[in-house]
C-alpha atoms as a PDB file:
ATOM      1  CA  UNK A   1       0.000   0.000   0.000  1.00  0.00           C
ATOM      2  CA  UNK A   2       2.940   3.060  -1.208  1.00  0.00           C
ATOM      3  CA  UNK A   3       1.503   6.386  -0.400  1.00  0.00           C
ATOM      4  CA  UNK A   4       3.117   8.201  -2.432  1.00  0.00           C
ATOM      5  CA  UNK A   5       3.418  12.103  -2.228  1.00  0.00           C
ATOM      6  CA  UNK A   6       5.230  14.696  -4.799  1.00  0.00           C
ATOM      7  CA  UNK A   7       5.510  17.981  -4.258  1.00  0.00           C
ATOM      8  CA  UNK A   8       6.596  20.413  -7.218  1.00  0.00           C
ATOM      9  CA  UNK A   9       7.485  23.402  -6.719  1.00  0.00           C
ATOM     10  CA  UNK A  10       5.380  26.018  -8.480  1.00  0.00           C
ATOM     11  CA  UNK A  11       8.888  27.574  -9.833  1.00  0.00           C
ATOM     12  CA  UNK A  12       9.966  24.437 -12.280  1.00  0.00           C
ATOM     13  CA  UNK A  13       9.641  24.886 -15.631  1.00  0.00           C
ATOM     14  CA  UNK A  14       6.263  23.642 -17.118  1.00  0.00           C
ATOM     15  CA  UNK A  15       8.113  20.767 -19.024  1.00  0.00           C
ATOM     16  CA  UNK A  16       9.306  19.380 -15.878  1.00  0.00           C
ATOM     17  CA  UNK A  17       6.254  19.426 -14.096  1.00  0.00           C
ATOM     18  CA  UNK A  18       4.687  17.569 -17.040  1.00  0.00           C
ATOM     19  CA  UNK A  19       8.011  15.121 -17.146  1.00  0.00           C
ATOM     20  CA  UNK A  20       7.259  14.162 -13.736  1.00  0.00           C
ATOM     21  CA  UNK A  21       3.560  13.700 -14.061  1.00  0.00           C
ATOM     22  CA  UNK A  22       4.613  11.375 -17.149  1.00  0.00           C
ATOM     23  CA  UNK A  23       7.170   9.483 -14.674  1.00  0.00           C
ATOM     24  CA  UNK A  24       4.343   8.218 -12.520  1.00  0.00           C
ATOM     25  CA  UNK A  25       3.394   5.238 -14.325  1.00  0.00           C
ATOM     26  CA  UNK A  26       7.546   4.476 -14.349  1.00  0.00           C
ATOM     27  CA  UNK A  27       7.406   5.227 -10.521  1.00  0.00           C
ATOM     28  CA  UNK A  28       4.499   3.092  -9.967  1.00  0.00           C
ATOM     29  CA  UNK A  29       6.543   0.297 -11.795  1.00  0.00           C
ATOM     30  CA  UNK A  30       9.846   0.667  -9.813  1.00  0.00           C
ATOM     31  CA  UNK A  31       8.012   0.491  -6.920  1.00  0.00           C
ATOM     32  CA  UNK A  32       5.547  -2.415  -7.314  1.00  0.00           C
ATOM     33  CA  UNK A  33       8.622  -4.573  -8.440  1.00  0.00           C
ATOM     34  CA  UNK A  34      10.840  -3.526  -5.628  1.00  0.00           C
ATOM     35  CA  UNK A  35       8.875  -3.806  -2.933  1.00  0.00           C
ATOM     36  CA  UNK A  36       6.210  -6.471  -3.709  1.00  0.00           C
ATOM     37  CA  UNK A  37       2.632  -4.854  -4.672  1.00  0.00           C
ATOM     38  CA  UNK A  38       0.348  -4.844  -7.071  1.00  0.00           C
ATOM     39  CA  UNK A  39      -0.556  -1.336  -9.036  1.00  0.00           C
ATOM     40  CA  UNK A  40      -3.886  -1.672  -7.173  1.00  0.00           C
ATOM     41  CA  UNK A  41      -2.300  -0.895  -4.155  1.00  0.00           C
ATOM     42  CA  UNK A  42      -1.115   2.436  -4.848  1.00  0.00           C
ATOM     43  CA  UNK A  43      -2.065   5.624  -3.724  1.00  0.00           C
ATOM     44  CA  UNK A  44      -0.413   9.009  -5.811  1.00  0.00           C
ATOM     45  CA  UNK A  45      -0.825  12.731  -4.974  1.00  0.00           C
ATOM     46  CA  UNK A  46       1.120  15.137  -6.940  1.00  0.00           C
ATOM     47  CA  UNK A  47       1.094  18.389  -5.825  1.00  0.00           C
ATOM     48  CA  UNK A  48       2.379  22.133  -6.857  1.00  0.00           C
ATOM     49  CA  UNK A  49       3.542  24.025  -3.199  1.00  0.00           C
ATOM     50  CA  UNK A  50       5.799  27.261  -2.701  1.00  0.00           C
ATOM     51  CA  UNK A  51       9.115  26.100  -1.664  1.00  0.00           C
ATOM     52  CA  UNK A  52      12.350  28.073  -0.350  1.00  0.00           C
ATOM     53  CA  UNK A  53      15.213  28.388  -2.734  1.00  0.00           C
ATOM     54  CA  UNK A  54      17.549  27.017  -0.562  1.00  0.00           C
ATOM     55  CA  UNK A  55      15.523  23.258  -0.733  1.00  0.00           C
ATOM     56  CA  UNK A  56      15.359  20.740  -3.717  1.00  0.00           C
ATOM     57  CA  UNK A  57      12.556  22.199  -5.895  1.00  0.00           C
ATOM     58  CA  UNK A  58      11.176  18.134  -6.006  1.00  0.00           C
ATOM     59  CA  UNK A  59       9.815  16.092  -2.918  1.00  0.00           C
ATOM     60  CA  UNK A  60       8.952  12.558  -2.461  1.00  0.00           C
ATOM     61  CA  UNK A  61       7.103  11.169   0.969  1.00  0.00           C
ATOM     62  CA  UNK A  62       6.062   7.829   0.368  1.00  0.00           C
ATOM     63  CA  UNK A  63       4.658   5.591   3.772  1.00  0.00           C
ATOM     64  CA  UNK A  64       4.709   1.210   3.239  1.00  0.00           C
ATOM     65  CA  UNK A  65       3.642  -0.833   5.799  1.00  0.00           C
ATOM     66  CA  UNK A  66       7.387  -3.270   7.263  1.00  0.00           C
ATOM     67  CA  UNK A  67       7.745  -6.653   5.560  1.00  0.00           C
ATOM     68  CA  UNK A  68      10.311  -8.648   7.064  1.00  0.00           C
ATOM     69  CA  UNK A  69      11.932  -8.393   3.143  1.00  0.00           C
ATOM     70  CA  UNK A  70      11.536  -4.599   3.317  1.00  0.00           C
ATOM     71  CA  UNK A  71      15.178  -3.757   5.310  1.00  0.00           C
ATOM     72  CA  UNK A  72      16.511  -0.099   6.023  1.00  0.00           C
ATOM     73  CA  UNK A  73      19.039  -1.277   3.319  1.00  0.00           C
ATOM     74  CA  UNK A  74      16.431  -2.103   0.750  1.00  0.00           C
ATOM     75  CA  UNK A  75      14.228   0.557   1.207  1.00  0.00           C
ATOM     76  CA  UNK A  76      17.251   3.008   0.928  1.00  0.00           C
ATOM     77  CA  UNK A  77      18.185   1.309  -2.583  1.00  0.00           C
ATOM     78  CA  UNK A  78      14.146   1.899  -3.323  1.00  0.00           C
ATOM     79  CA  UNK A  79      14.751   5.466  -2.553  1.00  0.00           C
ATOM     80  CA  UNK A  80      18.168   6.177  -4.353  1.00  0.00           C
ATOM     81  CA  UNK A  81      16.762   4.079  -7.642  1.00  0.00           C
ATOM     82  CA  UNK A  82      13.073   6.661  -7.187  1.00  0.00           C
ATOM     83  CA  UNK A  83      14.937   9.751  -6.463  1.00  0.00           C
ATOM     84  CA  UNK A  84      17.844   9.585  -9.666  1.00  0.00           C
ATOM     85  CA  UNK A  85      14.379   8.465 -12.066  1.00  0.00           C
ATOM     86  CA  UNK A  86      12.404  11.468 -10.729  1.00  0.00           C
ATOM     87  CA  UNK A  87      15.856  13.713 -11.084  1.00  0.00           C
ATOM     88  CA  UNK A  88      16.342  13.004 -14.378  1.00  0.00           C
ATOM     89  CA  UNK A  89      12.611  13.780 -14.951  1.00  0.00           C
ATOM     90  CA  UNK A  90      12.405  17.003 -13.289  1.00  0.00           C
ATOM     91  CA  UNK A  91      16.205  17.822 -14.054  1.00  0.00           C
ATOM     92  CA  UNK A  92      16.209  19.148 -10.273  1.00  0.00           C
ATOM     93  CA  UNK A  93      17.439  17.971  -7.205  1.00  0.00           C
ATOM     94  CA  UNK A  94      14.651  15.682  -5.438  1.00  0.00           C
ATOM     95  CA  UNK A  95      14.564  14.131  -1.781  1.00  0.00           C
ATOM     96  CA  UNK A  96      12.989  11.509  -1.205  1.00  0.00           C
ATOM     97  CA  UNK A  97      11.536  10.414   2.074  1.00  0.00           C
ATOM     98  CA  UNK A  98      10.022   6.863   3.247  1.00  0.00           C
ATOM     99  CA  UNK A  99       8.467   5.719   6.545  1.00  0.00           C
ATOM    100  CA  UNK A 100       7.148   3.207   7.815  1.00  0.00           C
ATOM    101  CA  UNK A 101       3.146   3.067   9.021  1.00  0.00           C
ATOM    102  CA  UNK A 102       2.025   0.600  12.493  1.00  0.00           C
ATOM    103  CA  UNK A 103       0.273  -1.975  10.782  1.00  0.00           C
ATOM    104  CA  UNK A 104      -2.167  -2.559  13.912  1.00  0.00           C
ATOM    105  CA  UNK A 105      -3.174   1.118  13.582  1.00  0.00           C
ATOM    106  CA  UNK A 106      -3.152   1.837   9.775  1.00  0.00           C
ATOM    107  CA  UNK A 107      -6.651   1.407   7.806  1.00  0.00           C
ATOM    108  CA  UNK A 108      -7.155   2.038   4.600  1.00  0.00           C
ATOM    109  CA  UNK A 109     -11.049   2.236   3.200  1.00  0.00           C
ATOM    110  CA  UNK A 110     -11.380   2.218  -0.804  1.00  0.00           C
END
């Protein structure tokens, strides 16, 4: 169940907000292979915010539920292999964050 959050800044060129809304269905893809899921599972907000200068123009918050396959080291890979797609994309400087959500308290109704 990837949440996945991206927030533009309002400042990009148009062509790289429209390169990153294009990128999705590659993002979805990375992600359903790496960690598991189906594209079913998936929930995508893209979103154009003010930022500062001074902070990467592209931002990625995505939440999973912990597998026991789903290791810091794994999801870091995850992370390095979504941030240099959504770079080259955007042609800006992304972060990417990912946590992890308490399975006994998460719900999800569809």
């Amino acid at each position: 169940m990837p949440n996945v959050k991206i927030y533009v800044d309002q400042a990009l060129p148009a062509e790289a907000h429209e390169a990153l809304a294009t990128a999705l269905v590659s993002v979805r893809a990375l992600l359903a292979q790496a960690l598991g899921v189906g594209p079913e599972a998936f929930q995508f907000a893209m979103l154009t915010v003010y930022a500062m200068d001074d902070l990467p123009p592209v931002n990625v918050e995505i939440s999973i539920l912990p597998t026991p396959g789903r290791t810091r080291e794994k999801i870091k890979g995850v992370g390095e292999d979504l941030q240099r797609l959504l770079s080259a994309a955007a042609a800006a400087r992304v972060a990417v964050r990912i946590g992890l959500l308490d399975p006994q308290s998460y719900l999800a109704l569809k």
